[in-house]
C-alpha atoms as a PDB file:
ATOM      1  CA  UNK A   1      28.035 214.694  74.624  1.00  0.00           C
ATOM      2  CA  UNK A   2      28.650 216.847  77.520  1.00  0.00           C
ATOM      3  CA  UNK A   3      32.105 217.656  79.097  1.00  0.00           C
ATOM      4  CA  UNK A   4      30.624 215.746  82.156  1.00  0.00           C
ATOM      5  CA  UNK A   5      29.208 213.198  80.325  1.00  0.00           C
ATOM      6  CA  UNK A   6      32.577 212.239  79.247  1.00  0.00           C
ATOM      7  CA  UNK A   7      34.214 212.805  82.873  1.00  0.00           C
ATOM      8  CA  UNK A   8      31.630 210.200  83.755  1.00  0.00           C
ATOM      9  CA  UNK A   9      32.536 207.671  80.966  1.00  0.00           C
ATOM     10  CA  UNK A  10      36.219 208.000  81.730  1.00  0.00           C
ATOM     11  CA  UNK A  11      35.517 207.223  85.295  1.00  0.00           C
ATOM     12  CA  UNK A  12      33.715 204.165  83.961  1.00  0.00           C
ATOM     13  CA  UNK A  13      36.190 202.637  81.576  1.00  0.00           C
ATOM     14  CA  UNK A  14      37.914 199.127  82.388  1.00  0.00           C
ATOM     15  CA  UNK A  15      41.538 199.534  84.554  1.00  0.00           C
ATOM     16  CA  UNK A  16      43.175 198.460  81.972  1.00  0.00           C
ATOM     17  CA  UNK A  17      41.857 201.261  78.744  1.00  0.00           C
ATOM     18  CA  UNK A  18      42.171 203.982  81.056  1.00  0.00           C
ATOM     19  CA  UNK A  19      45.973 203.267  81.866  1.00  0.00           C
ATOM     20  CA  UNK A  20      46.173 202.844  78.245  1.00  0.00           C
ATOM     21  CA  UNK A  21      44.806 205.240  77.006  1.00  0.00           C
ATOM     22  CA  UNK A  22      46.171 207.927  79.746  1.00  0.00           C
ATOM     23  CA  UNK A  23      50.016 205.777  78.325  1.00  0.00           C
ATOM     24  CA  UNK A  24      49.381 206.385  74.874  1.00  0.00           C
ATOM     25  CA  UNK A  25      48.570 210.691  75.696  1.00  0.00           C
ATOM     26  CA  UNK A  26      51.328 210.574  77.847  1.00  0.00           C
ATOM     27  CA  UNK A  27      54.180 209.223  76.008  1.00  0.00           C
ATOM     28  CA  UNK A  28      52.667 211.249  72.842  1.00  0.00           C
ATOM     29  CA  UNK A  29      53.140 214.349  74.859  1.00  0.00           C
ATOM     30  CA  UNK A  30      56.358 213.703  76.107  1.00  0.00           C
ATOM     31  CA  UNK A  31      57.638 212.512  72.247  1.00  0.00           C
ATOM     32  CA  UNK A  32      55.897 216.105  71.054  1.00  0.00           C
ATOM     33  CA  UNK A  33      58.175 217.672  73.580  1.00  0.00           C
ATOM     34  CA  UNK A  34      61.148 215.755  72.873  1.00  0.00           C
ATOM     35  CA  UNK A  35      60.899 217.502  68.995  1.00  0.00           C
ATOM     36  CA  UNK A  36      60.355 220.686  70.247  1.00  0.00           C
ATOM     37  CA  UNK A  37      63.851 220.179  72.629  1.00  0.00           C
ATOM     38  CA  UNK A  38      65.755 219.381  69.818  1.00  0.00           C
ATOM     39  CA  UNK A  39      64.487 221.686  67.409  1.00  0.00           C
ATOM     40  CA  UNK A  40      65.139 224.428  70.024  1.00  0.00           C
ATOM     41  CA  UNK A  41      68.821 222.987  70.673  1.00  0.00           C
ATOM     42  CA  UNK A  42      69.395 223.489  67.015  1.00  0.00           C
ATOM     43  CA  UNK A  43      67.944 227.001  66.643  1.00  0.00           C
ATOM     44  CA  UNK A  44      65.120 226.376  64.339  1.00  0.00           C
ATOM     45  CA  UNK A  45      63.014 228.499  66.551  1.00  0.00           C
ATOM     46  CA  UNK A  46      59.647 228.809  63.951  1.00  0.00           C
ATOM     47  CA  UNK A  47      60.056 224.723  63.405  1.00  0.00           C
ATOM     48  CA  UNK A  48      59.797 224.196  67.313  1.00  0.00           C
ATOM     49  CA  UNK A  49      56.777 227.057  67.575  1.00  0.00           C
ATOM     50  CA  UNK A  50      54.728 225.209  64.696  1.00  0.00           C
ATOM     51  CA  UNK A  51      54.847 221.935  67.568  1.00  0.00           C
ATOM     52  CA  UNK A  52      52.358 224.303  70.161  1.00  0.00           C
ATOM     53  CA  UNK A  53      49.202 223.347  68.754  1.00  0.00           C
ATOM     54  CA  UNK A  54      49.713 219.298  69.035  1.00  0.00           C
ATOM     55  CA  UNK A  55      51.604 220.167  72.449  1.00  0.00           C
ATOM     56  CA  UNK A  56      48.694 221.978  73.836  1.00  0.00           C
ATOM     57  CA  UNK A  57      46.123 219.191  72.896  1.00  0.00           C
ATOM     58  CA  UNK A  58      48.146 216.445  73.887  1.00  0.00           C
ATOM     59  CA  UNK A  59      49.224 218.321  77.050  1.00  0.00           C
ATOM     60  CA  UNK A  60      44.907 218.933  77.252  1.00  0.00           C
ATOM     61  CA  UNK A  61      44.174 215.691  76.626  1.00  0.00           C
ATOM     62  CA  UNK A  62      46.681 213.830  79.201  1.00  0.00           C
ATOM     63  CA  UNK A  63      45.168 216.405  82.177  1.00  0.00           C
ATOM     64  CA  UNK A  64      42.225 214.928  80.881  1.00  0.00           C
ATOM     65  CA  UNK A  65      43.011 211.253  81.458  1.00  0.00           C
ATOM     66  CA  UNK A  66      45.025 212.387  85.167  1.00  0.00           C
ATOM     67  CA  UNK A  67      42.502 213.475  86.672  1.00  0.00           C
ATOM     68  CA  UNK A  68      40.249 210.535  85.479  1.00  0.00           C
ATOM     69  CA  UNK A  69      43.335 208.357  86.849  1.00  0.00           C
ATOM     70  CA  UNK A  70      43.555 210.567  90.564  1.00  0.00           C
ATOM     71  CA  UNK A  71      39.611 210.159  91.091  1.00  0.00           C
ATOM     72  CA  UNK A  72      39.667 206.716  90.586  1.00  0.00           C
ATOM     73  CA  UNK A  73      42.847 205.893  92.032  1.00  0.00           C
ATOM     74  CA  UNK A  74      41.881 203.319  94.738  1.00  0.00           C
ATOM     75  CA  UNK A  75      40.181 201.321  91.965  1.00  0.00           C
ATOM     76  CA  UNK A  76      42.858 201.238  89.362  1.00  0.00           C
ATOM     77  CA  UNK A  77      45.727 200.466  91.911  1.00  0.00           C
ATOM     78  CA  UNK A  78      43.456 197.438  93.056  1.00  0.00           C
ATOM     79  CA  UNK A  79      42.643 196.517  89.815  1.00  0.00           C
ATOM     80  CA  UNK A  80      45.416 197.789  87.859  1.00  0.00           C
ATOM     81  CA  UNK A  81      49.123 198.074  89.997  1.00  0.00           C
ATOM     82  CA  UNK A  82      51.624 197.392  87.466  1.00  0.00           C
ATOM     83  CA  UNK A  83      49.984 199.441  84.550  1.00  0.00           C
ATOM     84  CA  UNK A  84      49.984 202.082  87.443  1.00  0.00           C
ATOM     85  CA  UNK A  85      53.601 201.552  88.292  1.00  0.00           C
ATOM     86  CA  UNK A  86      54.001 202.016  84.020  1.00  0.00           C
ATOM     87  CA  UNK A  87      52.001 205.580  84.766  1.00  0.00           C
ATOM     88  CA  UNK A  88      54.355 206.780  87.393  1.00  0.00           C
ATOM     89  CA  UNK A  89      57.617 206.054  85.565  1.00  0.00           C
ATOM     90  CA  UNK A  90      56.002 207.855  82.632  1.00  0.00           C
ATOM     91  CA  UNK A  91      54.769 210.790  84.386  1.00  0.00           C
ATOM     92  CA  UNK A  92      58.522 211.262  85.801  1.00  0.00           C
ATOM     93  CA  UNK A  93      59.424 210.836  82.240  1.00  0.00           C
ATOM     94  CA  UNK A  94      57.547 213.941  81.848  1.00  0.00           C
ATOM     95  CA  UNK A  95      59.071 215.926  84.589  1.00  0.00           C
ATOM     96  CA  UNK A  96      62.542 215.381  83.615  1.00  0.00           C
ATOM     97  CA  UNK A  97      61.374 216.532  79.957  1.00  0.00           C
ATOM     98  CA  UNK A  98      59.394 219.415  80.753  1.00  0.00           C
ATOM     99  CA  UNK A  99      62.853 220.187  83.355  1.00  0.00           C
ATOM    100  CA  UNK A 100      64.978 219.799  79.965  1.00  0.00           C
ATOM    101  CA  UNK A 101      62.514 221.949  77.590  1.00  0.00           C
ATOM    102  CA  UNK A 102      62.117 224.849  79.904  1.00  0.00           C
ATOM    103  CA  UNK A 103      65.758 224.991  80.514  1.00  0.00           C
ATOM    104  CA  UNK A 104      66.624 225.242  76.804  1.00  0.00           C
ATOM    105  CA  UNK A 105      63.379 227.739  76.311  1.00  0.00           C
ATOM    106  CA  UNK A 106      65.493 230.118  78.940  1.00  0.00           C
ATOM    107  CA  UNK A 107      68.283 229.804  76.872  1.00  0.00           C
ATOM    108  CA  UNK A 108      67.037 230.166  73.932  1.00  0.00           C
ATOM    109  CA  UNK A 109      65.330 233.323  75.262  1.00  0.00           C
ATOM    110  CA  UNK A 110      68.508 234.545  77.033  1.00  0.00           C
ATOM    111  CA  UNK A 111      70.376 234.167  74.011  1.00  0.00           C
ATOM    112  CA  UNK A 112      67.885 235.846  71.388  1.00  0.00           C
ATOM    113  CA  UNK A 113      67.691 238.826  74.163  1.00  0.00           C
ATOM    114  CA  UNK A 114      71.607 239.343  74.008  1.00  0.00           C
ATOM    115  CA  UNK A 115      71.514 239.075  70.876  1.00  0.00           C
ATOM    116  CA  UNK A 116      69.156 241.739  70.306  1.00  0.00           C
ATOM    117  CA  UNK A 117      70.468 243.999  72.793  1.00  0.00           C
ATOM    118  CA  UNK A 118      74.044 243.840  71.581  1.00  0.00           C
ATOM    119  CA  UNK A 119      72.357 244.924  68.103  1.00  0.00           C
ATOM    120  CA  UNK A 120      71.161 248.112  69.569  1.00  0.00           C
ATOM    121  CA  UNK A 121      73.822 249.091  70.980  1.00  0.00           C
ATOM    122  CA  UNK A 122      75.801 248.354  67.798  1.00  0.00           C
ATOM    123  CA  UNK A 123      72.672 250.359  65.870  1.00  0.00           C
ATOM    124  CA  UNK A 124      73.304 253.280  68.599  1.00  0.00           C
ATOM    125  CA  UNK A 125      77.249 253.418  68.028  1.00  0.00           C
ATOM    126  CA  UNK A 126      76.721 253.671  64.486  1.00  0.00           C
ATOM    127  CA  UNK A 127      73.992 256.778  65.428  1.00  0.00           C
ATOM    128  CA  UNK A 128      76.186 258.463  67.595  1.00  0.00           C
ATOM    129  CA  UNK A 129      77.219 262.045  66.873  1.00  0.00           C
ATOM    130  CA  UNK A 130      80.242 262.954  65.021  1.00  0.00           C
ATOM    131  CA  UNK A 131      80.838 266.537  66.050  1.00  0.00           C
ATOM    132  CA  UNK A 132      82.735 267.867  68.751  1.00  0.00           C
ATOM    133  CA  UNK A 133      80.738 269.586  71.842  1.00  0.00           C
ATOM    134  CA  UNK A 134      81.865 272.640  74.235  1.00  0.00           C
ATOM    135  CA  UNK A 135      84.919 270.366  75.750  1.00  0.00           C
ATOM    136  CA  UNK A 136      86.529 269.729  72.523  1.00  0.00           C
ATOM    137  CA  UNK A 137      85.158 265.965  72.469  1.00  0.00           C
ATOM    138  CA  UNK A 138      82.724 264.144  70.751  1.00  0.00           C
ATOM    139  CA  UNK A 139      79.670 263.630  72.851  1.00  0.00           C
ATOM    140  CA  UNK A 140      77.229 261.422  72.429  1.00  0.00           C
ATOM    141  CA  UNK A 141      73.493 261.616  72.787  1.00  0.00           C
ATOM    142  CA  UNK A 142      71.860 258.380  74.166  1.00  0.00           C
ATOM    143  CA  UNK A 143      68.744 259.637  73.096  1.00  0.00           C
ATOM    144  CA  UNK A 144      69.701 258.958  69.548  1.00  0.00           C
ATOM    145  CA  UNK A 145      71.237 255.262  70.044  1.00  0.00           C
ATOM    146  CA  UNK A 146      68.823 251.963  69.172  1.00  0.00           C
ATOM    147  CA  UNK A 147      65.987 253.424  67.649  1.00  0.00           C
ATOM    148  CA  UNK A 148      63.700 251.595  66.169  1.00  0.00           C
ATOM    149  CA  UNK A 149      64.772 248.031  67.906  1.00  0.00           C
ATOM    150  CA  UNK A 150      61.993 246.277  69.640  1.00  0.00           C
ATOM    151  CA  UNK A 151      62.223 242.759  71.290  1.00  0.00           C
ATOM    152  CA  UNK A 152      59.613 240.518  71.214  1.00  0.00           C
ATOM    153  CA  UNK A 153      59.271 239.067  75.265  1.00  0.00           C
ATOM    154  CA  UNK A 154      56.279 236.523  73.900  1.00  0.00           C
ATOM    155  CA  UNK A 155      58.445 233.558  73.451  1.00  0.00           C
END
């Protein structure tokens, strides 16, 4: 079956299985994101990056079913208003948890990003020269200081 042969059955379906369907991807999506919150709020950064693939399909799949819902929007709000109504409260449900993940994904970026920095420049402290220079003090070469410390901007 072709991509737009199942466009065109989605745009065929009742009212009523395409709200519940679209329901079912939706709340999936926003429970997938829920996990990868709390997983992120507790540091267990590898559990909460093993959570993309499902994300990414169920994020795939709900695009899917909105854009089957905004093409046939004057049907399904005819045929359809309170599942609609459901729809709207869920996609705000959403928002607010795609608002809450992306918050703690900047902190948990901020704070793996201090940490690493304030590693290097313990790493270059440690590195520093230990003899004295032509004023009688030690000097200190910031060449030297946090070699070999990378940091990782992908997450």
């Amino acid at each position: 079956m072709t991509a737009a042969a199942r466009l065109a059955a989605l745009d065929t379906l009742p009212a009523g299985d395409l709200c519940s369907r679209a329901e079912t991807a939706l709340a999936s999506l926003v429970n997938v994101m829920n996990q990868e919150t709390m997983l992120l709020r507790a540091g267990h950064l590898r559990q909460a990056s093993e959570l993309t693939p499902e994300k990414t399909r169920l994020a795939q799949e709900y695009v899917t079913f909105a854009r089957a819902i905004q093409r046939e929007t004057k049907r399904l709000v005819a045929e359809a208003p309170q599942l609609m109504d459901r729809l709207r409260a869920g996609h705000e449900s959403l928002a607010t948890q795609m608002a809450e993940n992306l918050r703690v994904l900047a902190t948990a970026r901020t704070v793996t990003e201090d940490v690493l920095t304030d590693v290097a420049r313990m790493v270059g402290q440690n590195n520093r020269t230990k003899t004295y220079g032509k004023a009688g003090r030690v000097t200190a070469d910031p060449a030297s200081s946090a070699k070999g410390i990378a940091i990782n901007r992908a997450l």
